[in-house]
Protein backbone atom coordinates (compact mmCIF):
# COMPACT_ATOMS: atom_id res chain seq x y z
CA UNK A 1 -1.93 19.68 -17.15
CA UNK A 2 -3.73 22.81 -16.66
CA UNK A 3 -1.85 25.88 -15.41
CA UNK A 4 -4.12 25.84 -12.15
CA UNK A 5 -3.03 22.26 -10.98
CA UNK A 6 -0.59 21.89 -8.54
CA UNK A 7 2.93 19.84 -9.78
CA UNK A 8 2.42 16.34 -9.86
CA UNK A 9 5.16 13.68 -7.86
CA UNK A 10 5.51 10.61 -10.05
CA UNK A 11 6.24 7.27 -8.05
CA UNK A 12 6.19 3.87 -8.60
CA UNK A 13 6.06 0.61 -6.45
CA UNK A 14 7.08 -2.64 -7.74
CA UNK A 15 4.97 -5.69 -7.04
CA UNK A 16 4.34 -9.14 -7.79
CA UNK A 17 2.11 -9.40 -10.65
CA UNK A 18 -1.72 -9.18 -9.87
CA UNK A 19 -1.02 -7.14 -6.52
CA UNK A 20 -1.10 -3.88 -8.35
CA UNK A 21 -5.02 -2.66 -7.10
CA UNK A 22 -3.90 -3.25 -3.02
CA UNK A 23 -0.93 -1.40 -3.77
CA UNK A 24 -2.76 1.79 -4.94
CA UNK A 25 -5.34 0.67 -1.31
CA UNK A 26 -2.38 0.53 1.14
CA UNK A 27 -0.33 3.44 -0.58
CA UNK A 28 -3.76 5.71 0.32
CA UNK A 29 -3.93 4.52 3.65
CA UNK A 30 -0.30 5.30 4.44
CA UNK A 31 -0.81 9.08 2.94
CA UNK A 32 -3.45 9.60 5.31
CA UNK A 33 -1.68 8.21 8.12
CA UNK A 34 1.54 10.67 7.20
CA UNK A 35 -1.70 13.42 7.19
CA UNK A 36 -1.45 13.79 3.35
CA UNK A 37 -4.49 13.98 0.96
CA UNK A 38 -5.26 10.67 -0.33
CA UNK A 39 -7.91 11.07 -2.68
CA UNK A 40 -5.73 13.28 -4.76
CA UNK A 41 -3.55 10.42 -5.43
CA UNK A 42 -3.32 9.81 -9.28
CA UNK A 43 -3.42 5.61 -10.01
CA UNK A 44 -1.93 5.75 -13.64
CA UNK A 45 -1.56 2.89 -15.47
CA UNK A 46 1.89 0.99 -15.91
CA UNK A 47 2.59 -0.81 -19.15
CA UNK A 48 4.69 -3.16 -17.04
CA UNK A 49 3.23 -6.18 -15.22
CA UNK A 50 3.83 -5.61 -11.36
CA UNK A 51 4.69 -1.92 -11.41
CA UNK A 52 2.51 0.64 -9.91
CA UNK A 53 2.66 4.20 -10.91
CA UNK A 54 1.40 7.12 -8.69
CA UNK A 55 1.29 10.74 -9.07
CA UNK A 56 0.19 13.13 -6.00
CA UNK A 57 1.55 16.68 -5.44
CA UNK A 58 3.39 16.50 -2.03
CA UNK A 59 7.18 16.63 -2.58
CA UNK A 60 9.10 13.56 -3.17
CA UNK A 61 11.38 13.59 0.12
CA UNK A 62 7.61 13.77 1.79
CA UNK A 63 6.06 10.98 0.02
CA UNK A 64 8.90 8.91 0.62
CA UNK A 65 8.02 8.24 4.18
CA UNK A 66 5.22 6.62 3.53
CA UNK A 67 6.21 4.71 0.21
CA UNK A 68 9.09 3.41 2.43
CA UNK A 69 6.49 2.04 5.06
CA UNK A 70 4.61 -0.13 2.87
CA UNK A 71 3.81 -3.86 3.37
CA UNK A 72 2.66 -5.12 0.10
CA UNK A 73 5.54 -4.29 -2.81
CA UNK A 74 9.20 -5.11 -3.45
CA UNK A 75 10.06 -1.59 -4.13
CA UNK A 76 9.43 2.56 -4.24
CA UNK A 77 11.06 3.77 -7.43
CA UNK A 78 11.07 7.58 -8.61
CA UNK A 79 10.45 7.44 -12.46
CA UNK A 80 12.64 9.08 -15.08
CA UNK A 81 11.20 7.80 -18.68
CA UNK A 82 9.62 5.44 -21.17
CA UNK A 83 10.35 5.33 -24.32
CA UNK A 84 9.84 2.33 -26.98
CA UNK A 85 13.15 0.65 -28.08
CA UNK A 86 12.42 -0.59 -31.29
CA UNK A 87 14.74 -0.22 -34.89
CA UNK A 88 18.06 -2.65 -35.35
CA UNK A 89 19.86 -0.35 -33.12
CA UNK A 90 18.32 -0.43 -29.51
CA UNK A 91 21.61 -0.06 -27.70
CA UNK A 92 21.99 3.09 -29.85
CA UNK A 93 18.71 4.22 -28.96
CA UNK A 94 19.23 3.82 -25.21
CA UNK A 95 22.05 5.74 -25.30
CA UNK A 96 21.37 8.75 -27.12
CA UNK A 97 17.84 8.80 -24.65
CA UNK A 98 19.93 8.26 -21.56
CA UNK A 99 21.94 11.80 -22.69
CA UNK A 100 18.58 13.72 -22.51
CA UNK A 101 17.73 12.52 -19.57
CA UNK A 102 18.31 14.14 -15.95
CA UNK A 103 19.70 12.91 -12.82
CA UNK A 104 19.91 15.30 -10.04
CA UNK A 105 20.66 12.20 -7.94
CA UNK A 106 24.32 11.74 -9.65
CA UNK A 107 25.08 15.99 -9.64
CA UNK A 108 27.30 15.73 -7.03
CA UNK A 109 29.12 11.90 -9.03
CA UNK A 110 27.80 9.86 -6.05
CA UNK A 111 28.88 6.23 -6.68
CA UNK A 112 26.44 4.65 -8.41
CA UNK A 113 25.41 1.24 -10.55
CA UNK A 114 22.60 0.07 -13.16
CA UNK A 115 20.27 -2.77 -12.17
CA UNK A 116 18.17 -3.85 -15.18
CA UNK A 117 15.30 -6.66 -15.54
CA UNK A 118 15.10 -7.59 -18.86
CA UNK A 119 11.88 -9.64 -20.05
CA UNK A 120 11.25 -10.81 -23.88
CA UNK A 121 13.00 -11.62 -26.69
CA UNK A 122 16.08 -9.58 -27.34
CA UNK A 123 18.83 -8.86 -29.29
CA UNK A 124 21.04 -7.63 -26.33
CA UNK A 125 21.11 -9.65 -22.78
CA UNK A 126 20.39 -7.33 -19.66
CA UNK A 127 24.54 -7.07 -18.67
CA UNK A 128 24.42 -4.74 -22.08
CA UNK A 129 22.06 -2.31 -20.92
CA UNK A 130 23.70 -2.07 -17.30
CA UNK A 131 27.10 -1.85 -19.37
CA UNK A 132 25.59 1.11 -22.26
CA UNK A 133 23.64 2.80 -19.24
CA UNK A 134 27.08 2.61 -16.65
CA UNK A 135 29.08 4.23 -19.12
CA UNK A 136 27.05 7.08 -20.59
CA UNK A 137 26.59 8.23 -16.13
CA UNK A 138 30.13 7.67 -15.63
CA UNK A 139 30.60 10.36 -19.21
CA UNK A 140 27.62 12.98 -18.05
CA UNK A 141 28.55 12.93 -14.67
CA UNK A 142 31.58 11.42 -14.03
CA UNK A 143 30.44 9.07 -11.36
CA UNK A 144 32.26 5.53 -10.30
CA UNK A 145 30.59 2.81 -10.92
CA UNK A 146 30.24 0.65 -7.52
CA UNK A 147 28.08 -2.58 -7.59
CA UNK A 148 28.19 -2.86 -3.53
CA UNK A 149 29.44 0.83 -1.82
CA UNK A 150 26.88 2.83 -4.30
CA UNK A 151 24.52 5.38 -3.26
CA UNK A 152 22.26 5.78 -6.15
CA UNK A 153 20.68 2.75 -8.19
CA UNK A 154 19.82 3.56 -11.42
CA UNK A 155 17.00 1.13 -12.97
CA UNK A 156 16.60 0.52 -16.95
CA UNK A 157 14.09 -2.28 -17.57
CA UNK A 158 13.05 -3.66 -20.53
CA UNK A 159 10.00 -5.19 -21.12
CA UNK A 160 9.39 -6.50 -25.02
CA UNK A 161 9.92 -2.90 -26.86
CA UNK A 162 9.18 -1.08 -23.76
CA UNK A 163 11.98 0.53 -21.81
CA UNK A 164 12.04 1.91 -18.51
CA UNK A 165 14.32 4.19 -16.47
CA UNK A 166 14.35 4.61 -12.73
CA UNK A 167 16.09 5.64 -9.28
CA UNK A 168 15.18 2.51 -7.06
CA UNK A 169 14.57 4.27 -3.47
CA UNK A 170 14.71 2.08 -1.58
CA UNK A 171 18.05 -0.56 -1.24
CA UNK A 172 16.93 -3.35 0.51
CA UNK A 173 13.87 -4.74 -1.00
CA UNK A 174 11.12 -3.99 1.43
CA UNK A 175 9.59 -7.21 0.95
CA UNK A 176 12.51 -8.50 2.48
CA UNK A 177 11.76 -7.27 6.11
CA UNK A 178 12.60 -10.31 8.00
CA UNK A 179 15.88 -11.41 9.24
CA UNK A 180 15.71 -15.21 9.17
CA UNK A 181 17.86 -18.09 10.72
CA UNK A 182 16.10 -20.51 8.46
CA UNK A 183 15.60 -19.06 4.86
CA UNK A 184 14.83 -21.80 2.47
CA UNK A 185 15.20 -21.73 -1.26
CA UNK A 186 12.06 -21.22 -2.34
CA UNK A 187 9.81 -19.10 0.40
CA UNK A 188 6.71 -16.99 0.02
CA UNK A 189 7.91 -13.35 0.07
CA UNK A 190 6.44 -11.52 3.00
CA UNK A 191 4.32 -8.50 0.58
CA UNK A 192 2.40 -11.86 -0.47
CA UNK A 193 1.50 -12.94 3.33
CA UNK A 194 0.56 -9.36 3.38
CA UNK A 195 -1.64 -9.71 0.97
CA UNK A 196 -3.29 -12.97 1.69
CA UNK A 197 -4.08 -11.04 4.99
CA UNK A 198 -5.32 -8.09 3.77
CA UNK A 199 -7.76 -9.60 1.00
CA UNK A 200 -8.76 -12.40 3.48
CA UNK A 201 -9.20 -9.59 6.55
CA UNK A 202 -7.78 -11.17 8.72
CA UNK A 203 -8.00 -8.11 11.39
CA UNK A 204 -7.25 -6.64 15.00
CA UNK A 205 -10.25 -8.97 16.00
CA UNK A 206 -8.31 -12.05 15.46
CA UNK A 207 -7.43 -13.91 18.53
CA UNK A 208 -5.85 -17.07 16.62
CA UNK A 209 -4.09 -17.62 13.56
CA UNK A 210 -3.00 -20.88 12.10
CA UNK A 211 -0.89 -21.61 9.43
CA UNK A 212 -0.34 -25.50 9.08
CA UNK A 213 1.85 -25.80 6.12
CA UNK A 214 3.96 -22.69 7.99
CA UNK A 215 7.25 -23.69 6.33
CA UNK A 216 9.86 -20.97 7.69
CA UNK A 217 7.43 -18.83 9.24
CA UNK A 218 6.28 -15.92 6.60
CA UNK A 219 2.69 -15.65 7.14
CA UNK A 220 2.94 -15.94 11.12
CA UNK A 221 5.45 -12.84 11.06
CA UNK A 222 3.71 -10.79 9.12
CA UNK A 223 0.22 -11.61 11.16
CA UNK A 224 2.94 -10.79 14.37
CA UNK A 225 3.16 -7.42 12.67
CA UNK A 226 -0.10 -6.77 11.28
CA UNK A 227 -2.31 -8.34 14.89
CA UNK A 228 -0.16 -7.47 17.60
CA UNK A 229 -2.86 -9.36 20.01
CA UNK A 230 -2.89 -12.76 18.16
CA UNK A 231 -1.93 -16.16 19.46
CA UNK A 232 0.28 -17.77 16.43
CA UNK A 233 0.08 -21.74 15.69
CA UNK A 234 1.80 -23.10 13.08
CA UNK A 235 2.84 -26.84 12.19
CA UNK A 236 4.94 -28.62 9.87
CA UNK A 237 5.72 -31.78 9.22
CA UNK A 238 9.50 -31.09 8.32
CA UNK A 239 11.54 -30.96 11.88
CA UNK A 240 13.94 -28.75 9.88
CA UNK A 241 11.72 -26.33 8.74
CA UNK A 242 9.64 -26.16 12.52
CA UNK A 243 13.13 -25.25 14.08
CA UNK A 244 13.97 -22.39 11.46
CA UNK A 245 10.84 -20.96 12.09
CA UNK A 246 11.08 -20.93 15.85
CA UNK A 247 14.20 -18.96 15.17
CA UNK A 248 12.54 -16.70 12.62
CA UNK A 249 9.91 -16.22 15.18
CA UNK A 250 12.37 -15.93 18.24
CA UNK A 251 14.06 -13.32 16.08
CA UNK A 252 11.40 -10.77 15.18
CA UNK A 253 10.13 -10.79 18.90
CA UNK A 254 7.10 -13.22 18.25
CA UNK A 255 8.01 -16.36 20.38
CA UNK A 256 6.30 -15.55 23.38
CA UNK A 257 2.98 -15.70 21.53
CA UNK A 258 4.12 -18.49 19.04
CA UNK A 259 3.60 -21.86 18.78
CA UNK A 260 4.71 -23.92 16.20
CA UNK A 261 5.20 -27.57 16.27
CA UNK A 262 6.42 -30.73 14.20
CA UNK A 263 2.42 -32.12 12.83
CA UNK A 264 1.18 -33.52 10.14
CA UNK A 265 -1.70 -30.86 8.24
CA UNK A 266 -3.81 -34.36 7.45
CA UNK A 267 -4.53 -34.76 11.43
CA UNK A 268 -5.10 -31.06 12.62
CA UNK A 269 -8.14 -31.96 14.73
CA UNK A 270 -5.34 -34.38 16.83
CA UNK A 271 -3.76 -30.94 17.90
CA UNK A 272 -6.38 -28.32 18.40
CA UNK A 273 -10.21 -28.26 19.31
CA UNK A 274 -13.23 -27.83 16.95
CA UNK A 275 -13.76 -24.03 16.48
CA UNK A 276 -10.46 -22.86 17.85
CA UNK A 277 -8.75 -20.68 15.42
CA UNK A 278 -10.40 -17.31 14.03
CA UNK A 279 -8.43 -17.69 10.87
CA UNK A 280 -6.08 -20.34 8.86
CA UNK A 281 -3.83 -18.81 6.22
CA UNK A 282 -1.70 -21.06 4.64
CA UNK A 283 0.79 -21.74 1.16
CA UNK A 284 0.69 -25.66 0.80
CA UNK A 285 2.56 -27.14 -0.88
CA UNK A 286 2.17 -26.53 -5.22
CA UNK A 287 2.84 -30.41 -5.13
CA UNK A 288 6.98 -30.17 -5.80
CA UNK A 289 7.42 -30.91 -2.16
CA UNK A 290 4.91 -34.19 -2.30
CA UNK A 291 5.19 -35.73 -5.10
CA UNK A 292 4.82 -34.97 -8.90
CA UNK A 293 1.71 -37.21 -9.08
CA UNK A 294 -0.48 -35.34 -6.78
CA UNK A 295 -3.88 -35.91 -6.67
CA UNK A 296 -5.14 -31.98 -6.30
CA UNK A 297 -8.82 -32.53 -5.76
CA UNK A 298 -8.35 -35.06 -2.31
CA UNK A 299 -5.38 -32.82 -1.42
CA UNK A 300 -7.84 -30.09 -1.49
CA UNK A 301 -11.15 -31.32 -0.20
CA UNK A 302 -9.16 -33.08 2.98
CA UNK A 303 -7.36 -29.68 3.39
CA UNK A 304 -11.03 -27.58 3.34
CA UNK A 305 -12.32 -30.69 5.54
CA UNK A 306 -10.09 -30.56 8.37
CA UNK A 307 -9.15 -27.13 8.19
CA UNK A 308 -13.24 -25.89 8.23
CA UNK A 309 -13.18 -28.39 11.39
CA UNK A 310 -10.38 -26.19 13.61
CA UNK A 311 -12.14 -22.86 11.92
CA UNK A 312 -15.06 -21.42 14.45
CA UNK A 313 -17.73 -19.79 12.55
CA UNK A 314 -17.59 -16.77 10.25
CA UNK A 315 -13.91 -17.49 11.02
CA UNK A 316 -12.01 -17.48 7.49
CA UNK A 317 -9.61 -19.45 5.70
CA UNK A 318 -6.65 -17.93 3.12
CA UNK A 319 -5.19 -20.35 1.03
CA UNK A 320 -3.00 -19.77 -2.30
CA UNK A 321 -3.99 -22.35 -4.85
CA UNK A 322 -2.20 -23.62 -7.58
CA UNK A 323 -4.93 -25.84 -9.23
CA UNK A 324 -8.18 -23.73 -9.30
CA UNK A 325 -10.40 -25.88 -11.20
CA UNK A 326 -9.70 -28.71 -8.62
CA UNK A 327 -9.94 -26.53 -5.83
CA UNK A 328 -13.43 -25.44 -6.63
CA UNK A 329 -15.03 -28.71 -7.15
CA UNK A 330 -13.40 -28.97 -3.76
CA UNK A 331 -15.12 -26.60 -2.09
CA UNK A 332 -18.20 -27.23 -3.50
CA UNK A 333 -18.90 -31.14 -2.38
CA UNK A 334 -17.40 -30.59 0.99
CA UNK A 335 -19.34 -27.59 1.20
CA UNK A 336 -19.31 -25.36 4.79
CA UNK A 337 -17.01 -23.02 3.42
CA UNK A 338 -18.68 -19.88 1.06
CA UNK A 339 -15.77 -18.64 -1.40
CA UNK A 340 -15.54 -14.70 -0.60
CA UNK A 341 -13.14 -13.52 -2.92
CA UNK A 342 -10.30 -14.85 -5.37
CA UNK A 343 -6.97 -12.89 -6.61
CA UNK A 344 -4.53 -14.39 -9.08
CA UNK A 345 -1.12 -13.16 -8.07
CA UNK A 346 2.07 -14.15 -9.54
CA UNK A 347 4.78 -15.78 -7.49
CA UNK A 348 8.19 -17.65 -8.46
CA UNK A 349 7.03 -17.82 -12.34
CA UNK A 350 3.63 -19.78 -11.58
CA UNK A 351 0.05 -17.74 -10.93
CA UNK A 352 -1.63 -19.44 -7.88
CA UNK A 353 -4.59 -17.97 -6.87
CA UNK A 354 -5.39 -16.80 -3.34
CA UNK A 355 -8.63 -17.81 -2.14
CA UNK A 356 -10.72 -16.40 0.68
CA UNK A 357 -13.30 -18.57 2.15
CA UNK A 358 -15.46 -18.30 5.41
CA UNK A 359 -16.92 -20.52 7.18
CA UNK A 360 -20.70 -20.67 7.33
């Protein structure tokens, strides 16, 4: 750094895999709504899949207000170090770099813990780098150690040979925004209906959305956020699920401009006139909740029929894909739909892809 720049902030964001690029986009758009300078934000590479690191030369406690606002990552995360742990020793190693290292956020021995995701091959499972890291804090700075009452979390991820250390900002992962009545095991996390929104833009202009695979509700609360003038239709074919996400909806405000009812996907044009909705964004199911022996490409091409039927024109459809190759053979005998964009995005341990599409 030259002696004439200004001191550089480091942040981070953590992300689902893939999601990385819109991070860096919204994080820009947030500076300049908090009137700070976003093109002298610094997008530096991370070496860890998922994490986004950001330099810019406002103060921390200023950038935090808009790091803490964003839609589209897990969580903000002010960056200590990375170093390589390699050698037959890498406990040792973590140690003696954890003694060099500063933590003004444990001078004044706030309770604190260690939170570590571990990925790769190793030696040593992740509760030994929360236990090494715990008790060279508790020596330095003689902190207690409190896994639920602590005020400081202090990351130390390992990825392969790569190790990183963090303060984790933010407690509650922001992707976790909703509070839900219905919250099923496996659910789309609400940074990826973000997403699918944003890359499919889906904007203020929309009057309807639909979602007919809705599930409990994800992408209908964050279009409630994000379009605060659309009409909300969703549908499921699981009465279970339709109730929980009347409550979800209920719950966030949303249920005077929500509708979501007990239907079958395979007979939208039953439920809704031809041309009706300005956008459909949707998770089907990956083919766990149908039936192992799936037929993708009928799956898909009924799903681009009947959904292009509901669509009005220029209107656009979102859909995360699991089976690409099947999905664009799809698209390209039923044909009405023009593929706009496509993002592979990591989600629960598989890499569907979302796909835009509008309707000609």
């Amino acid at each position: 750094m030259h002696a004439s720049e200004p001191p550089q902030t480091e942040l981070a964001f953590t992300t689902n895999p893939g999601l990385e690029d819109l991070v860096a986009a919204e994080f820009r758009e947030r500076l300049a709504a908090h009137d700070l300078e976003p093109t002298t934000l610094d997008h530096r590479p991370a070496r860890f899949p998922g994490w986004v690191n950001l330099r810019h030369p406002a103060a921390l406690e200023t950038l935090l207000a808009p790091a803490r606002a964003m839609r589209s990552v897990h969580h903000v995360l002010r960056p200590v170090a990375a170093f390589e742990l390699e050698g037959d020793r890498p406990l040792e190693l973590l140690e003696a770099r954890l003694r060099e290292l500063d933590f003004p956020e444990l001078a004044d021995a706030a309770p604190f813990r260690v939170t570590s995701e571990r990925l790769g091959e190793h030696t040593f499972t992740s509760h030994d780098l929360q236990r090494v890291a715990g008790a060279v804090l508790v020596d330095r700075y003689a902190a207690p150690v409190d896994l639920k009452g602590y005020a400081v979390n202090i990351r130390v991820d390992v990825h392969g040979t790569r190790c990183a250390v963090a303060v984790q900002c933010t407690r509650k992962a922001l992707s976790n925004r909703y509070r839900r009545a219905d919250n099923p095991r496996v659910a789309l996390r609400a940074n990826v209906a973000y997403a699918c929104l944003r890359l499919g833009a889906v904007g203020r202009d929309t009057r309807r959305i639909l979602d007919p695979y809705c599930g409990s509700a994800t992408v209908l609360l964050e279009a409630g956020e994000l379009l605060p003038g659309a009409e909300l239709y969703g549908g499921d074919w699981n009465a279970r699920s339709v109730a929980g996400a009347r409550r979800n909806l209920e719950n966030a405000g949303l249920a005077g401009r929500a509708r979501v009812e007990q239907a079958d996907a395979r007979h939208l044009a039953e439920h809704y006139p031809e041309g009706f909705f300005d956008a459909v964004v949707t998770n089907p199911p990956y083919g766990m909740r149908i039936g192992k022996d799936i037929q993708f490409f009928p799956f898909y091409a009924g799903l681009l029929r009947r959904t292009g039927t509901v669509l009005r024109a220029g209107g656009r459809l979102v859909v995360l894909v699991r089976k690409r190759g099947a999905f664009n053979e799809a698209v390209k005998q039923v044909g009405g739909l023009r593929i706009r964009h496509i993002q592979v995005v990591e989600t629960s341990n598989l890499y569907p892809a979302i796909f835009v599409l509008e309707k000609q």
